[in-house]
N, C-alpha and C. Protein backbone atom coordinates (compact mmCIF):
# COMPACT_ATOMS: atom_id res chain seq x y z
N UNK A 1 43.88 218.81 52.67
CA UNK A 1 44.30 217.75 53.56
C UNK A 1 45.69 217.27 53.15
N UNK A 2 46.55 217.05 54.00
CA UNK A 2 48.10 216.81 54.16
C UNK A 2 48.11 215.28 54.09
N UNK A 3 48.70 214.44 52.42
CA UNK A 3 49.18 213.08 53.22
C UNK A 3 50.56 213.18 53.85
N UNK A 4 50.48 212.32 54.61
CA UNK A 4 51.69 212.59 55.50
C UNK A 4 52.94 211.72 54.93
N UNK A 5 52.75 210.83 54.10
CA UNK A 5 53.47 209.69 53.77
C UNK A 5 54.06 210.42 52.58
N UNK A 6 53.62 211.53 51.65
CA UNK A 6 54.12 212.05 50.29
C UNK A 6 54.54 213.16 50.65
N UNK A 7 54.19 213.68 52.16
CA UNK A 7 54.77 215.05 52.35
C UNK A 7 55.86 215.33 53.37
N UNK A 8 57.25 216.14 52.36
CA UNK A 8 58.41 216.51 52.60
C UNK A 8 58.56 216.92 53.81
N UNK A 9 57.37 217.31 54.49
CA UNK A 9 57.55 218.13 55.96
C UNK A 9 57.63 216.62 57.08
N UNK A 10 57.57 215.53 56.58
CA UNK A 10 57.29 214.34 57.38
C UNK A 10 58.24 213.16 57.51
N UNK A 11 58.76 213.52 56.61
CA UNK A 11 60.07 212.24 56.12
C UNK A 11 60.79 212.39 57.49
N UNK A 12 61.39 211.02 57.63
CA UNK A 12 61.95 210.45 59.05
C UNK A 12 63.09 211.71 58.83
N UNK A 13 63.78 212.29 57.70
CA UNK A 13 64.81 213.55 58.82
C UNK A 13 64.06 214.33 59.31
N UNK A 14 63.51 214.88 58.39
CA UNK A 14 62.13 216.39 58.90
C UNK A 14 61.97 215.85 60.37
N UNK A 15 61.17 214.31 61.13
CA UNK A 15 60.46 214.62 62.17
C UNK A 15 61.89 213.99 63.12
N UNK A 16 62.56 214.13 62.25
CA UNK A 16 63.52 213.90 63.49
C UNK A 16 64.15 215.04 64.12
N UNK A 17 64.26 216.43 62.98
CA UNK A 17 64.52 217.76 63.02
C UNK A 17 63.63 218.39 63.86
N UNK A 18 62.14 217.58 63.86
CA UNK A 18 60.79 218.73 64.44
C UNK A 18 61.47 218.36 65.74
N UNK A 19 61.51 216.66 66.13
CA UNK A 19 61.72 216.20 67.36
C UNK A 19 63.02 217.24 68.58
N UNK A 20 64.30 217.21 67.60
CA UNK A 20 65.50 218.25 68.26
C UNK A 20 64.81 219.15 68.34
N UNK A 21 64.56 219.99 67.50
CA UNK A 21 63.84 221.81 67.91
C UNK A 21 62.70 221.08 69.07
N UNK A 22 61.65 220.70 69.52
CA UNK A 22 60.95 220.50 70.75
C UNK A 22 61.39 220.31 71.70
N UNK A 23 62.55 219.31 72.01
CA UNK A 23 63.62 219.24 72.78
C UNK A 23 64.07 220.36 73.28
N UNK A 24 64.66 221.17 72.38
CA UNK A 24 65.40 222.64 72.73
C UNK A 24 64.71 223.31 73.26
N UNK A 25 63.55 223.54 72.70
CA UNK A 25 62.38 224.67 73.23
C UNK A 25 61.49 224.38 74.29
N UNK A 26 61.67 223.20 75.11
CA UNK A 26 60.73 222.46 75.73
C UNK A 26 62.04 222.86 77.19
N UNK A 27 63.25 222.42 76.93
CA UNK A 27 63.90 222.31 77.74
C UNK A 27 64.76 223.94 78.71
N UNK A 28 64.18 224.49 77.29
CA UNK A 28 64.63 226.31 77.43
C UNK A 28 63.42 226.73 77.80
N UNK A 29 62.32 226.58 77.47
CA UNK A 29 60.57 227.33 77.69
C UNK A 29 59.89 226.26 78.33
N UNK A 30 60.33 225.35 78.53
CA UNK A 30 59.14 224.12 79.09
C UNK A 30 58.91 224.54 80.30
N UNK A 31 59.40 225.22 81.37
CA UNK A 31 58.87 225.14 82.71
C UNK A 31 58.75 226.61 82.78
N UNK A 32 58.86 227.75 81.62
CA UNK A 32 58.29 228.94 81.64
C UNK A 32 56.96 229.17 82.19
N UNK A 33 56.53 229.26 83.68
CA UNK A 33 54.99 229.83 83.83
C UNK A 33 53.76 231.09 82.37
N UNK A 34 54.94 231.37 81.65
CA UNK A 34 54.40 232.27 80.85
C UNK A 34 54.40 231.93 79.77
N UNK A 35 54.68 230.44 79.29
CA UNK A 35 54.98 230.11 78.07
C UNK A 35 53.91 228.99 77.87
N UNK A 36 53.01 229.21 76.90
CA UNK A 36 52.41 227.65 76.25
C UNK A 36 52.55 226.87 75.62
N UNK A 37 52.59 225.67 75.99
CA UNK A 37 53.35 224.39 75.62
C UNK A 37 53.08 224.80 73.52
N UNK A 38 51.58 224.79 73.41
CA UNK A 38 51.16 224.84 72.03
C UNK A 38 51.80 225.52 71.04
N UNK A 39 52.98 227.02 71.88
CA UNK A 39 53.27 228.08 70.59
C UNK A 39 54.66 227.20 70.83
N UNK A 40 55.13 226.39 71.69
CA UNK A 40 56.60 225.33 71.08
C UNK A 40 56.50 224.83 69.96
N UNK A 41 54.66 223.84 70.41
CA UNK A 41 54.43 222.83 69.60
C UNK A 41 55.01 223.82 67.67
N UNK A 42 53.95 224.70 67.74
CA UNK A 42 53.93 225.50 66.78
C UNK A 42 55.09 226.33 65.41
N UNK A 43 55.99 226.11 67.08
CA UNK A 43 57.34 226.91 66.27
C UNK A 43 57.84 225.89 65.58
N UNK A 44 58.44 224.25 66.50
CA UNK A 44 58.91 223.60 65.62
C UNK A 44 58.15 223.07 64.51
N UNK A 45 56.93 222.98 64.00
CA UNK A 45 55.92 222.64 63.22
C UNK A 45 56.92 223.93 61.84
N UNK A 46 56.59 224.92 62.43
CA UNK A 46 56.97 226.33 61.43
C UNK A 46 58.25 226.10 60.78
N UNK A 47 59.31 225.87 61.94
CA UNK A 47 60.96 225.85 61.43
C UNK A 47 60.64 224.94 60.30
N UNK A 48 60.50 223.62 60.65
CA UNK A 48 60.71 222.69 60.13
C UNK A 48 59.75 222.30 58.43
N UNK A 49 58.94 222.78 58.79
CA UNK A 49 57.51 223.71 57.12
C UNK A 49 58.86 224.41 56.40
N UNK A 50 59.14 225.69 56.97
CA UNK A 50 59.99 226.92 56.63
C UNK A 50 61.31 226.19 55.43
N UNK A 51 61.68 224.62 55.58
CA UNK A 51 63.09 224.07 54.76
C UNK A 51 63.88 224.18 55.65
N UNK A 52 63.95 224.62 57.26
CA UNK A 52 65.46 224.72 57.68
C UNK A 52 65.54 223.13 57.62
N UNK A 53 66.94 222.98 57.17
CA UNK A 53 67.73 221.66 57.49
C UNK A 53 68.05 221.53 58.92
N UNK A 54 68.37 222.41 59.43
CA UNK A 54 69.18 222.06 61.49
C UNK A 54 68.16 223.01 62.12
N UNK A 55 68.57 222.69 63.53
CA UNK A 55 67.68 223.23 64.57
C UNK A 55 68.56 224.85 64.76
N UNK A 56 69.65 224.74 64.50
CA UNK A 56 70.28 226.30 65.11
C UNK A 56 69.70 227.27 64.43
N UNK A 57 69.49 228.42 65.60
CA UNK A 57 68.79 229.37 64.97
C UNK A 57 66.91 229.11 65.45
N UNK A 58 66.93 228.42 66.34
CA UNK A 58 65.48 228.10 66.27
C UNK A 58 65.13 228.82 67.55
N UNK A 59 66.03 229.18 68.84
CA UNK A 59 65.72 229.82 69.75
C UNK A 59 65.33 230.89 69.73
N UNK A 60 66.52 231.92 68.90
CA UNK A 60 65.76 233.16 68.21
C UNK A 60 64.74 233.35 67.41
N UNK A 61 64.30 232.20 66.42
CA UNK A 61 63.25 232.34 65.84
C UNK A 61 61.95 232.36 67.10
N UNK A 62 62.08 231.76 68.19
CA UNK A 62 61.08 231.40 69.22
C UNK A 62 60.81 232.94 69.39
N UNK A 63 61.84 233.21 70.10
CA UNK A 63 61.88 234.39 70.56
C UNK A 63 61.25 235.52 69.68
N UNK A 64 61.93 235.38 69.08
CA UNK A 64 61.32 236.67 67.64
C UNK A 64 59.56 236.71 67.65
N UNK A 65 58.86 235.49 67.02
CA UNK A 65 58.27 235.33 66.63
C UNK A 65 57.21 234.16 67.55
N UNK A 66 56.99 233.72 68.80
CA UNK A 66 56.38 233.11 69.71
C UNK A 66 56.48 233.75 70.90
N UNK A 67 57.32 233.97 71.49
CA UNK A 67 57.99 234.69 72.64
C UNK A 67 56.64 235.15 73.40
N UNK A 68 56.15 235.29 74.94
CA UNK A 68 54.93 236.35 74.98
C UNK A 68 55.14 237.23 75.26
């Protein structure tokens, strides 16, 4: 079980980082008929786990690795 208050993936930059990458991917894949909202949710969850500091680079990661 994850506290959220001691863990690095949560600190106000992290969810402010998760927040931009959802933005991006919501606004690029959000009205994709072929895309589920959940593997967005997912990616930025991942980037942002993964240590990236910025969102660039997160489209291709979509792509790469969520994409259907």
């Amino acid at each position: 079980m994850t506290d959220t208050l001691t863990d690095w993936r949560y600190s106000d930059k992290k969810l402010k980082l998760r927040e931009e990458c959802l933005k991006i991917l919501l606004e690029t894949y959000g009205n994709d008929k072929y895309v589920v909202n959940k593997s967005i949710y997912e990616c930025a969850h991942d980037w942002v786990s993964q240590g990236n500091a910025i969102s660039v680079g997160i489209i291709n990661y979509y792509e790469e690795n969520y994409a259907p």
